[in-house]
PDB file of N, CA and C in Angstrom:
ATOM      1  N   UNK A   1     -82.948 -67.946 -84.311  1.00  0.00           N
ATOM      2  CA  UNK A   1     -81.686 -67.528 -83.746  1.00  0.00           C
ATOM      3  C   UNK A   1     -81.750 -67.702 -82.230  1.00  0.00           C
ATOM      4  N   UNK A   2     -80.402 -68.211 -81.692  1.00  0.00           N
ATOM      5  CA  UNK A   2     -80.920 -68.324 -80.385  1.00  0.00           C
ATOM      6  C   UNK A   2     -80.801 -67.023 -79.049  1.00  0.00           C
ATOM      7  N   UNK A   3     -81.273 -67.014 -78.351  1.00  0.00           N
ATOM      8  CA  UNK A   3     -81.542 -65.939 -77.595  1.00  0.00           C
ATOM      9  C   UNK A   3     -80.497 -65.388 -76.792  1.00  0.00           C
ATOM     10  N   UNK A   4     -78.997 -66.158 -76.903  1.00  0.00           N
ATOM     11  CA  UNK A   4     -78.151 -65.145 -76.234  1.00  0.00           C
ATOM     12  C   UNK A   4     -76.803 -65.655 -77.258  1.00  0.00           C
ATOM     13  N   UNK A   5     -75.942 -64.338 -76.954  1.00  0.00           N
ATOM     14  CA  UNK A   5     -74.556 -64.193 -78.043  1.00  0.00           C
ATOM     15  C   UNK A   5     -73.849 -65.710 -77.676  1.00  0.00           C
ATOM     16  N   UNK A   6     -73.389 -65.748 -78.405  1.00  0.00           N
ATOM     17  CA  UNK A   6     -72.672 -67.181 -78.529  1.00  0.00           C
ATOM     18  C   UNK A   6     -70.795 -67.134 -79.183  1.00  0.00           C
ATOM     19  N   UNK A   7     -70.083 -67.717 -78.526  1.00  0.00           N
ATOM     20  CA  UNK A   7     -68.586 -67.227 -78.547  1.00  0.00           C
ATOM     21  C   UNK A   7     -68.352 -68.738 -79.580  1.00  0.00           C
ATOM     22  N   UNK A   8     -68.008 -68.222 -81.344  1.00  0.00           N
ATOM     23  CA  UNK A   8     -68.181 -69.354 -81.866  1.00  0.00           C
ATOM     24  C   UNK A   8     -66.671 -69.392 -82.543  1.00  0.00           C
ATOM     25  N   UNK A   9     -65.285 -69.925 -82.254  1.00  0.00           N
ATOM     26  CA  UNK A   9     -64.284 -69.764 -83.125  1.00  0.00           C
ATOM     27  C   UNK A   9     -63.657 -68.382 -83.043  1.00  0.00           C
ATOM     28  N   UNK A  10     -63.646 -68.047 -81.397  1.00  0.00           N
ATOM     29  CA  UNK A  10     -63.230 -66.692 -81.480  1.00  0.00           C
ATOM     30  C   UNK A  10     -64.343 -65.904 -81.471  1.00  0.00           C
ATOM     31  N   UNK A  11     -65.369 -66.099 -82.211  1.00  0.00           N
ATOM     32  CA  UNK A  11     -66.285 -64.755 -83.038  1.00  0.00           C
ATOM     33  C   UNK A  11     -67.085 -64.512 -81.709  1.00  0.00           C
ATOM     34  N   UNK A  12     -67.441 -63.559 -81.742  1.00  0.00           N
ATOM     35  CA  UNK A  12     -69.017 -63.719 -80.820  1.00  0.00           C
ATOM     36  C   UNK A  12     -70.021 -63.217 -82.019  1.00  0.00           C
ATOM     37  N   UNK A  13     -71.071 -64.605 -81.939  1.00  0.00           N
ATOM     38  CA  UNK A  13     -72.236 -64.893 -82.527  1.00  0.00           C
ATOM     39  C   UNK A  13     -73.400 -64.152 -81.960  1.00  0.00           C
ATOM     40  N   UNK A  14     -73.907 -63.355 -82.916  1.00  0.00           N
ATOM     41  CA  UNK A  14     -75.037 -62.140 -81.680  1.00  0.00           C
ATOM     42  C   UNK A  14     -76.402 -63.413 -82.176  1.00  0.00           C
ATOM     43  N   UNK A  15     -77.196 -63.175 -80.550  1.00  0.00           N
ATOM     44  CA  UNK A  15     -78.052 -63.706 -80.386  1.00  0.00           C
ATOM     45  C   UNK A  15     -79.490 -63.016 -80.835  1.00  0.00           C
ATOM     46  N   UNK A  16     -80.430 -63.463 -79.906  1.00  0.00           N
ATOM     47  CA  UNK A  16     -81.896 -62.730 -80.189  1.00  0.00           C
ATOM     48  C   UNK A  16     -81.969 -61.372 -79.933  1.00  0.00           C
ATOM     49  N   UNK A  17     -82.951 -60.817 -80.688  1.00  0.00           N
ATOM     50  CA  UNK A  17     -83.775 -59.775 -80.133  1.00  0.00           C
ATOM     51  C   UNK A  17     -84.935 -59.522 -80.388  1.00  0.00           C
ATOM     52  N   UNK A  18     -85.849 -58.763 -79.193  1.00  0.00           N
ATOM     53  CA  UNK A  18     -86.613 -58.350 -79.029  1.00  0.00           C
ATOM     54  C   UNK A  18     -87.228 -56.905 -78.880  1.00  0.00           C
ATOM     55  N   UNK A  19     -87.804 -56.003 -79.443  1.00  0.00           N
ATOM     56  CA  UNK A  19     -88.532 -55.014 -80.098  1.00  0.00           C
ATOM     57  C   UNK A  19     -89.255 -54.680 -78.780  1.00  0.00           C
ATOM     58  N   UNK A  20     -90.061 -53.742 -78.071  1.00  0.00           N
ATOM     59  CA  UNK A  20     -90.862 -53.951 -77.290  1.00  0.00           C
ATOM     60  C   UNK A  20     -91.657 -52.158 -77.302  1.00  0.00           C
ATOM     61  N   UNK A  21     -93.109 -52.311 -77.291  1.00  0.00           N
ATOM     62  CA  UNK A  21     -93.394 -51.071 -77.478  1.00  0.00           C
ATOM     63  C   UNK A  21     -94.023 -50.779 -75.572  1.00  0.00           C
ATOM     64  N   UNK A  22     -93.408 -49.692 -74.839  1.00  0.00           N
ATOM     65  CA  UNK A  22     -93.658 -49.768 -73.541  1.00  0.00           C
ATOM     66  C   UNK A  22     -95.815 -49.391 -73.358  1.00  0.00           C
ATOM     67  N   UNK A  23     -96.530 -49.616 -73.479  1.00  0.00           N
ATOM     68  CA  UNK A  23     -98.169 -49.129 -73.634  1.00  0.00           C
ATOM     69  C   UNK A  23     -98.552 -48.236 -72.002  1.00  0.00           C
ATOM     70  N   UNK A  24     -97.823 -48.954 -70.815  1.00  0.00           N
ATOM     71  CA  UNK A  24     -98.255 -48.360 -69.712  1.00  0.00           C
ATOM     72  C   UNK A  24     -97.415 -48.631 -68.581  1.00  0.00           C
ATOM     73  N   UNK A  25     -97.503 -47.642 -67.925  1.00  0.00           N
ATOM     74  CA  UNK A  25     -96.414 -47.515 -66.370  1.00  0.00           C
ATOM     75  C   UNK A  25     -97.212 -47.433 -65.303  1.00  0.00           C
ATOM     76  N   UNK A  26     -97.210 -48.317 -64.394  1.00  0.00           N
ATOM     77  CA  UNK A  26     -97.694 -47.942 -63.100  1.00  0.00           C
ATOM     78  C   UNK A  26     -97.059 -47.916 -61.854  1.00  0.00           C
ATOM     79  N   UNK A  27     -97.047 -47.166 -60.724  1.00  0.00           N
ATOM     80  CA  UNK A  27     -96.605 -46.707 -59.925  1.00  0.00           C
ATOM     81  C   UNK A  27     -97.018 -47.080 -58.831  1.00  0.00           C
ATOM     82  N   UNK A  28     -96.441 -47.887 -57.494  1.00  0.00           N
ATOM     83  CA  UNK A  28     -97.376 -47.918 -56.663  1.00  0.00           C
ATOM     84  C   UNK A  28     -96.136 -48.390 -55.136  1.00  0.00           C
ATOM     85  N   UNK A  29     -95.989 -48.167 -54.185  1.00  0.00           N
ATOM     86  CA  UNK A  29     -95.233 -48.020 -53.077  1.00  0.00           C
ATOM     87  C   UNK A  29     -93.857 -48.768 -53.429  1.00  0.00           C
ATOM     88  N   UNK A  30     -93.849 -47.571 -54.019  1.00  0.00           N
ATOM     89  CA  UNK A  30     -92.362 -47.586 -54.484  1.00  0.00           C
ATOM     90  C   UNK A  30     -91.694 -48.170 -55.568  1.00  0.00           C
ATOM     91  N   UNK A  31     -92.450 -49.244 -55.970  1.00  0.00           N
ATOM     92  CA  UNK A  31     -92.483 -50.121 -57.357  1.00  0.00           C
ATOM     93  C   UNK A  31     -93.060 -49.642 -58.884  1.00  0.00           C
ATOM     94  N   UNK A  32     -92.707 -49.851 -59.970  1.00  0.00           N
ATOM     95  CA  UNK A  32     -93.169 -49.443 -61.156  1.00  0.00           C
ATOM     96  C   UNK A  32     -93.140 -50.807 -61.625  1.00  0.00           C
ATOM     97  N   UNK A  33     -94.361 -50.944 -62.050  1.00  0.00           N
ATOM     98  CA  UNK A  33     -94.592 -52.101 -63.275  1.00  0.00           C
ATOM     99  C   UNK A  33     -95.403 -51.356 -64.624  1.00  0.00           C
ATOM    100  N   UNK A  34     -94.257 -52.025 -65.690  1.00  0.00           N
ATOM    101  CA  UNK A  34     -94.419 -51.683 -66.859  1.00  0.00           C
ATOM    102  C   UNK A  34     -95.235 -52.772 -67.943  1.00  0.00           C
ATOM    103  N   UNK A  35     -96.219 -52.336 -68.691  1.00  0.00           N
ATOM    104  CA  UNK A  35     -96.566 -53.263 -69.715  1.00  0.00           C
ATOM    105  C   UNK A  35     -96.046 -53.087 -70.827  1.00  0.00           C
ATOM    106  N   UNK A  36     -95.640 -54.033 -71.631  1.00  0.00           N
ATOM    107  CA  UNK A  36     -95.172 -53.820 -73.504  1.00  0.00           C
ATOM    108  C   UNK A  36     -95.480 -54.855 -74.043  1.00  0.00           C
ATOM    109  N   UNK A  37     -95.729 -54.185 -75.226  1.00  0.00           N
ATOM    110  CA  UNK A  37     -96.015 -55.475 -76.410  1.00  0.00           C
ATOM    111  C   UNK A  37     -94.881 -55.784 -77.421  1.00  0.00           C
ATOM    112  N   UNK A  38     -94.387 -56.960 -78.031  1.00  0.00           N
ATOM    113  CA  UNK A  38     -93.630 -57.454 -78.586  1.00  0.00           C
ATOM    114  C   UNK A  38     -93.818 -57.088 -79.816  1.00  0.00           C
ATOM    115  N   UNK A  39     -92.962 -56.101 -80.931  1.00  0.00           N
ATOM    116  CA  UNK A  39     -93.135 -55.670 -82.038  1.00  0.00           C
ATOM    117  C   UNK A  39     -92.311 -56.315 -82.987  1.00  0.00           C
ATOM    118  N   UNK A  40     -91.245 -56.531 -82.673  1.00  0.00           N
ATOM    119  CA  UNK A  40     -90.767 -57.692 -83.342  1.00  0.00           C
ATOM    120  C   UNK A  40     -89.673 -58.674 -82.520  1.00  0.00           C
ATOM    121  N   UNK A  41     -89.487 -59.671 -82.619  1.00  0.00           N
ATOM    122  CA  UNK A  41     -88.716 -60.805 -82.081  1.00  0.00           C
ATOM    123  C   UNK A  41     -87.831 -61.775 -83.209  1.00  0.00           C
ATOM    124  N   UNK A  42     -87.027 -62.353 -82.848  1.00  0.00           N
ATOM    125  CA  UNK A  42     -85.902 -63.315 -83.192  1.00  0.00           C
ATOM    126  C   UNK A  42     -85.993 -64.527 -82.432  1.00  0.00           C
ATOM    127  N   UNK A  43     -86.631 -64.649 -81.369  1.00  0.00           N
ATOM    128  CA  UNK A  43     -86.941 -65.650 -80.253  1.00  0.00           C
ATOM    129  C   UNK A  43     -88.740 -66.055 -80.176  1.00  0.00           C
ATOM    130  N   UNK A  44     -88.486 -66.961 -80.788  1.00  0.00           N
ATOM    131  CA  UNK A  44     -90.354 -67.607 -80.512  1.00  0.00           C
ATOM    132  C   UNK A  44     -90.844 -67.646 -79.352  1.00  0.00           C
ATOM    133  N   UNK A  45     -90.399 -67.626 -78.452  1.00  0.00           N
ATOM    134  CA  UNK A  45     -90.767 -67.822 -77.009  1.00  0.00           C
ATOM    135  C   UNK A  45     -91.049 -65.872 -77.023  1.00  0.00           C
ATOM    136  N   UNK A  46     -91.111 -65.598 -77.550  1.00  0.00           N
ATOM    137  CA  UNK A  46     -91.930 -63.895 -77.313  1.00  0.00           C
ATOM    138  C   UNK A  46     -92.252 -63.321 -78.671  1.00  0.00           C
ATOM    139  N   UNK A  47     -93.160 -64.409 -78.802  1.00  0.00           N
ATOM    140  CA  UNK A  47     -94.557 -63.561 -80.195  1.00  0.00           C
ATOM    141  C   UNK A  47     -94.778 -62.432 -80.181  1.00  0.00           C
ATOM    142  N   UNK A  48     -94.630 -61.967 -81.581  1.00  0.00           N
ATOM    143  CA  UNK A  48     -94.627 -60.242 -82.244  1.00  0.00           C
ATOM    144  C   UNK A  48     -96.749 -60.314 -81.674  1.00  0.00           C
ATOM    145  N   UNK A  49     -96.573 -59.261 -81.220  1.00  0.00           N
ATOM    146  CA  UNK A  49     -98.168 -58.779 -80.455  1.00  0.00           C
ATOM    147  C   UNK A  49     -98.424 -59.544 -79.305  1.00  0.00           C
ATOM    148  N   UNK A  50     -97.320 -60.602 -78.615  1.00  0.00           N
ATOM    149  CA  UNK A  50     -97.454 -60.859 -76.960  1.00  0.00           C
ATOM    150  C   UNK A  50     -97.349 -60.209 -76.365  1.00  0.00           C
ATOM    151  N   UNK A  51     -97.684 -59.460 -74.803  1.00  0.00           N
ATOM    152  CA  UNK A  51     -97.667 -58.321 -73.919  1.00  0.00           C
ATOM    153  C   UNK A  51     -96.793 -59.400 -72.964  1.00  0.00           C
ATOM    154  N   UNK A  52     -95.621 -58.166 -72.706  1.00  0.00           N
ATOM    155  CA  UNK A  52     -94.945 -58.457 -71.590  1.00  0.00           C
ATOM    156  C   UNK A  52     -94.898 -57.432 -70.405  1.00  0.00           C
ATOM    157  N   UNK A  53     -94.164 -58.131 -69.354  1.00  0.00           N
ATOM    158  CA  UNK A  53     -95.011 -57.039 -68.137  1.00  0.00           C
ATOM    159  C   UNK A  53     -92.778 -57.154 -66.983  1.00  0.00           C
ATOM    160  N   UNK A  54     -92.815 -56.153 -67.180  1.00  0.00           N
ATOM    161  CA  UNK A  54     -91.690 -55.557 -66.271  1.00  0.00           C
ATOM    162  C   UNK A  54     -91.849 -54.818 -64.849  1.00  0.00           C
ATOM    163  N   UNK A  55     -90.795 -55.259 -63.745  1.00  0.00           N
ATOM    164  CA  UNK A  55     -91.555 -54.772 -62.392  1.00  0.00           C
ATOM    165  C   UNK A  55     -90.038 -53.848 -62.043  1.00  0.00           C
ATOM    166  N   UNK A  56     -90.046 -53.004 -61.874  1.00  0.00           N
ATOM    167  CA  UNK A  56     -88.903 -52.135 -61.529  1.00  0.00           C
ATOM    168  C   UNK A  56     -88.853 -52.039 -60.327  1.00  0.00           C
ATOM    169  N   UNK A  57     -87.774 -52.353 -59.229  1.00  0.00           N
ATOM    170  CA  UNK A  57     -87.962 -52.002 -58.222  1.00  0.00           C
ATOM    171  C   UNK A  57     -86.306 -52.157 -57.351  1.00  0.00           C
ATOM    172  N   UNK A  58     -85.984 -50.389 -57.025  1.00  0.00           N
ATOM    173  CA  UNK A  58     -84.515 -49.782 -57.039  1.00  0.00           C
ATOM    174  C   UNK A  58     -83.696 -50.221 -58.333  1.00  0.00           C
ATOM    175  N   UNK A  59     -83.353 -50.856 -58.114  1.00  0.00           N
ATOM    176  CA  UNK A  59     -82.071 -51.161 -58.927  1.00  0.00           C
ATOM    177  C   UNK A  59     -82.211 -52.175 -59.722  1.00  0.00           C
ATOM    178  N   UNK A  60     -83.627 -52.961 -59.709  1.00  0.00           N
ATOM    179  CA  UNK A  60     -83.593 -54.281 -60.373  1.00  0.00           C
ATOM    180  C   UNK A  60     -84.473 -53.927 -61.046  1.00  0.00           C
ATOM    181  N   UNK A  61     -84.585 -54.339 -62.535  1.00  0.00           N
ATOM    182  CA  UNK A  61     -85.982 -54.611 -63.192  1.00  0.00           C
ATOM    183  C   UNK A  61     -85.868 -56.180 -63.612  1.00  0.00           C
ATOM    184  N   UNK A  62     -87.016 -56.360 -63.398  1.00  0.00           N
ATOM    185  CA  UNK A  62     -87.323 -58.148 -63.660  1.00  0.00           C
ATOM    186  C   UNK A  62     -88.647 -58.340 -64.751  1.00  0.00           C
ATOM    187  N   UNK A  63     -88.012 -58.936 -65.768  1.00  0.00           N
ATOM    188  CA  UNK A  63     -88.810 -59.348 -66.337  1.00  0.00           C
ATOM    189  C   UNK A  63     -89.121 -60.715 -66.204  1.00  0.00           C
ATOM    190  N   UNK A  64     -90.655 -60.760 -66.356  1.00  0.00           N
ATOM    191  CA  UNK A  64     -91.505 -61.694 -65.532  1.00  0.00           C
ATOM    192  C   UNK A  64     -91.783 -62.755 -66.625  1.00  0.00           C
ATOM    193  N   UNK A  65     -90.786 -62.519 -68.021  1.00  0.00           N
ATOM    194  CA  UNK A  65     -91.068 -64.051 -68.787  1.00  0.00           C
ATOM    195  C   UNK A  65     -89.569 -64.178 -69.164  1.00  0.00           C
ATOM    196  N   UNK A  66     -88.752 -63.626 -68.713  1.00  0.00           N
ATOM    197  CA  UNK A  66     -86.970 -63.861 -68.970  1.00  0.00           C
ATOM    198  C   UNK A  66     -86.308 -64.021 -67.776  1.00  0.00           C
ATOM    199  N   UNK A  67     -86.631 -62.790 -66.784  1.00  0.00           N
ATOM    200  CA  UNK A  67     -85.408 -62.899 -65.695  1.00  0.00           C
ATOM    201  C   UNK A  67     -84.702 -61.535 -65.381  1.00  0.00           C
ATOM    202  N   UNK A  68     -84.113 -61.504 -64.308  1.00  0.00           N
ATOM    203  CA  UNK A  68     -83.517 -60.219 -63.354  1.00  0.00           C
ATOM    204  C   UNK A  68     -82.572 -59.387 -64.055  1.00  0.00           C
ATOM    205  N   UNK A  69     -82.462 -58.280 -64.277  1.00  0.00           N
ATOM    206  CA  UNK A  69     -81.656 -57.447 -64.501  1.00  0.00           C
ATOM    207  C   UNK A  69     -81.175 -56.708 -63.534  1.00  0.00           C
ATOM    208  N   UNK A  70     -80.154 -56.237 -63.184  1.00  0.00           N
ATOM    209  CA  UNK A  70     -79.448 -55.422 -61.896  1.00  0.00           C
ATOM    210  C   UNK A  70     -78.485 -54.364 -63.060  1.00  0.00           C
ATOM    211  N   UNK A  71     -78.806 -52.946 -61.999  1.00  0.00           N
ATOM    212  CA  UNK A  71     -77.232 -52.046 -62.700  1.00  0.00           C
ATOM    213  C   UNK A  71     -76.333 -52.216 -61.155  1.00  0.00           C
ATOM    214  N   UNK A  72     -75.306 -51.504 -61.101  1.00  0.00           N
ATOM    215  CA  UNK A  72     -74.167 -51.979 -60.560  1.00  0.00           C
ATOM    216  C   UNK A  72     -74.310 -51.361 -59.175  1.00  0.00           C
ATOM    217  N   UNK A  73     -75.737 -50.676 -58.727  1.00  0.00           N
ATOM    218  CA  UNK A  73     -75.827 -50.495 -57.549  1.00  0.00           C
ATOM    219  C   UNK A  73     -76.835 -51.327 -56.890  1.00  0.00           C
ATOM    220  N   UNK A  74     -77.433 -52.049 -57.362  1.00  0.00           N
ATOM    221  CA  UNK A  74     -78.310 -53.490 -57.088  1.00  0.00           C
ATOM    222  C   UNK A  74     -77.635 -54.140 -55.611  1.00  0.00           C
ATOM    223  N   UNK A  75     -78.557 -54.761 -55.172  1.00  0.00           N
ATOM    224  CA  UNK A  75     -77.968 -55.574 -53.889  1.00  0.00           C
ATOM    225  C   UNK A  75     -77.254 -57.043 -54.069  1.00  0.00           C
ATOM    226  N   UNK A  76     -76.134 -57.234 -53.707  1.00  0.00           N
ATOM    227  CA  UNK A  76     -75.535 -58.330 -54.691  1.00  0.00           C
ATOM    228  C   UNK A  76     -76.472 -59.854 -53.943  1.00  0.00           C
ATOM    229  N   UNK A  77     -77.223 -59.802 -52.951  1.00  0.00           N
ATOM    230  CA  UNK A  77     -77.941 -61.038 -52.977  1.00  0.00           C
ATOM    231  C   UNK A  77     -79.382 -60.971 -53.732  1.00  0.00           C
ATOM    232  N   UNK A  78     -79.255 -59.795 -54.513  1.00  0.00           N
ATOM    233  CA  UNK A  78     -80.392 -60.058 -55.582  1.00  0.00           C
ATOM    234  C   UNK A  78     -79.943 -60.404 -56.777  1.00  0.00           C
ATOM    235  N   UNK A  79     -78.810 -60.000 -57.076  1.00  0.00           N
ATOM    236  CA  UNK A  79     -78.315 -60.272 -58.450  1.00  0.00           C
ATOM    237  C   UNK A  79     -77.093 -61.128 -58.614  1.00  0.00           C
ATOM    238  N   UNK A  80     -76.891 -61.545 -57.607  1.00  0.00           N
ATOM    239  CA  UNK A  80     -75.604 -62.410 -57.365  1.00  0.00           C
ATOM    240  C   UNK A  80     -74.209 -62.078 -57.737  1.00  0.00           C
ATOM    241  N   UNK A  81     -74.233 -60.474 -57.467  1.00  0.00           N
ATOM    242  CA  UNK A  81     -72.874 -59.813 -57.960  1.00  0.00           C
ATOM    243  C   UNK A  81     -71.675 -59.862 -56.793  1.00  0.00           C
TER     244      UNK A  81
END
């Protein structure tokens, strides 16, 4: 299945997902990076028991094998809002 919703004939076609169990948080000037492992997936590009690694920092979390997430107080030249 492919990894994002897809607008097919009107419909929207739901895409991938990914499962993720969080194992550890770390903390460090001002930043949190998170580790998780992949428990189950829809997307081959993130194997069930691959560890993925998330960096939180204010308003953005970025995942470091997909890409940037922003909520709506993010800086818009980080997230291009």
């Amino acid at each position: 299945m492919p990894p994002c919703d897809q607008v097919t004939g009107g419909v929207i076609v739901d895409g991938g997902h990914v499962t993720l169990l969080i194992t550890q948080v770390v903390t460090a000037n001002r930043k949190s990076t998170a580790t998780a492992i992949v428990l189950t997936s829809s997307d081959p590009k993130f194997r069930r028991g691959s560890e993925q690694t998330f960096v939180l920092d204010g308003d953005v979390i970025t995942w470091t094998a997909f890409g940037t997430f922003c909520d709506e107080k993010a800086k818009s030249d980080t997230c291009g809002a």
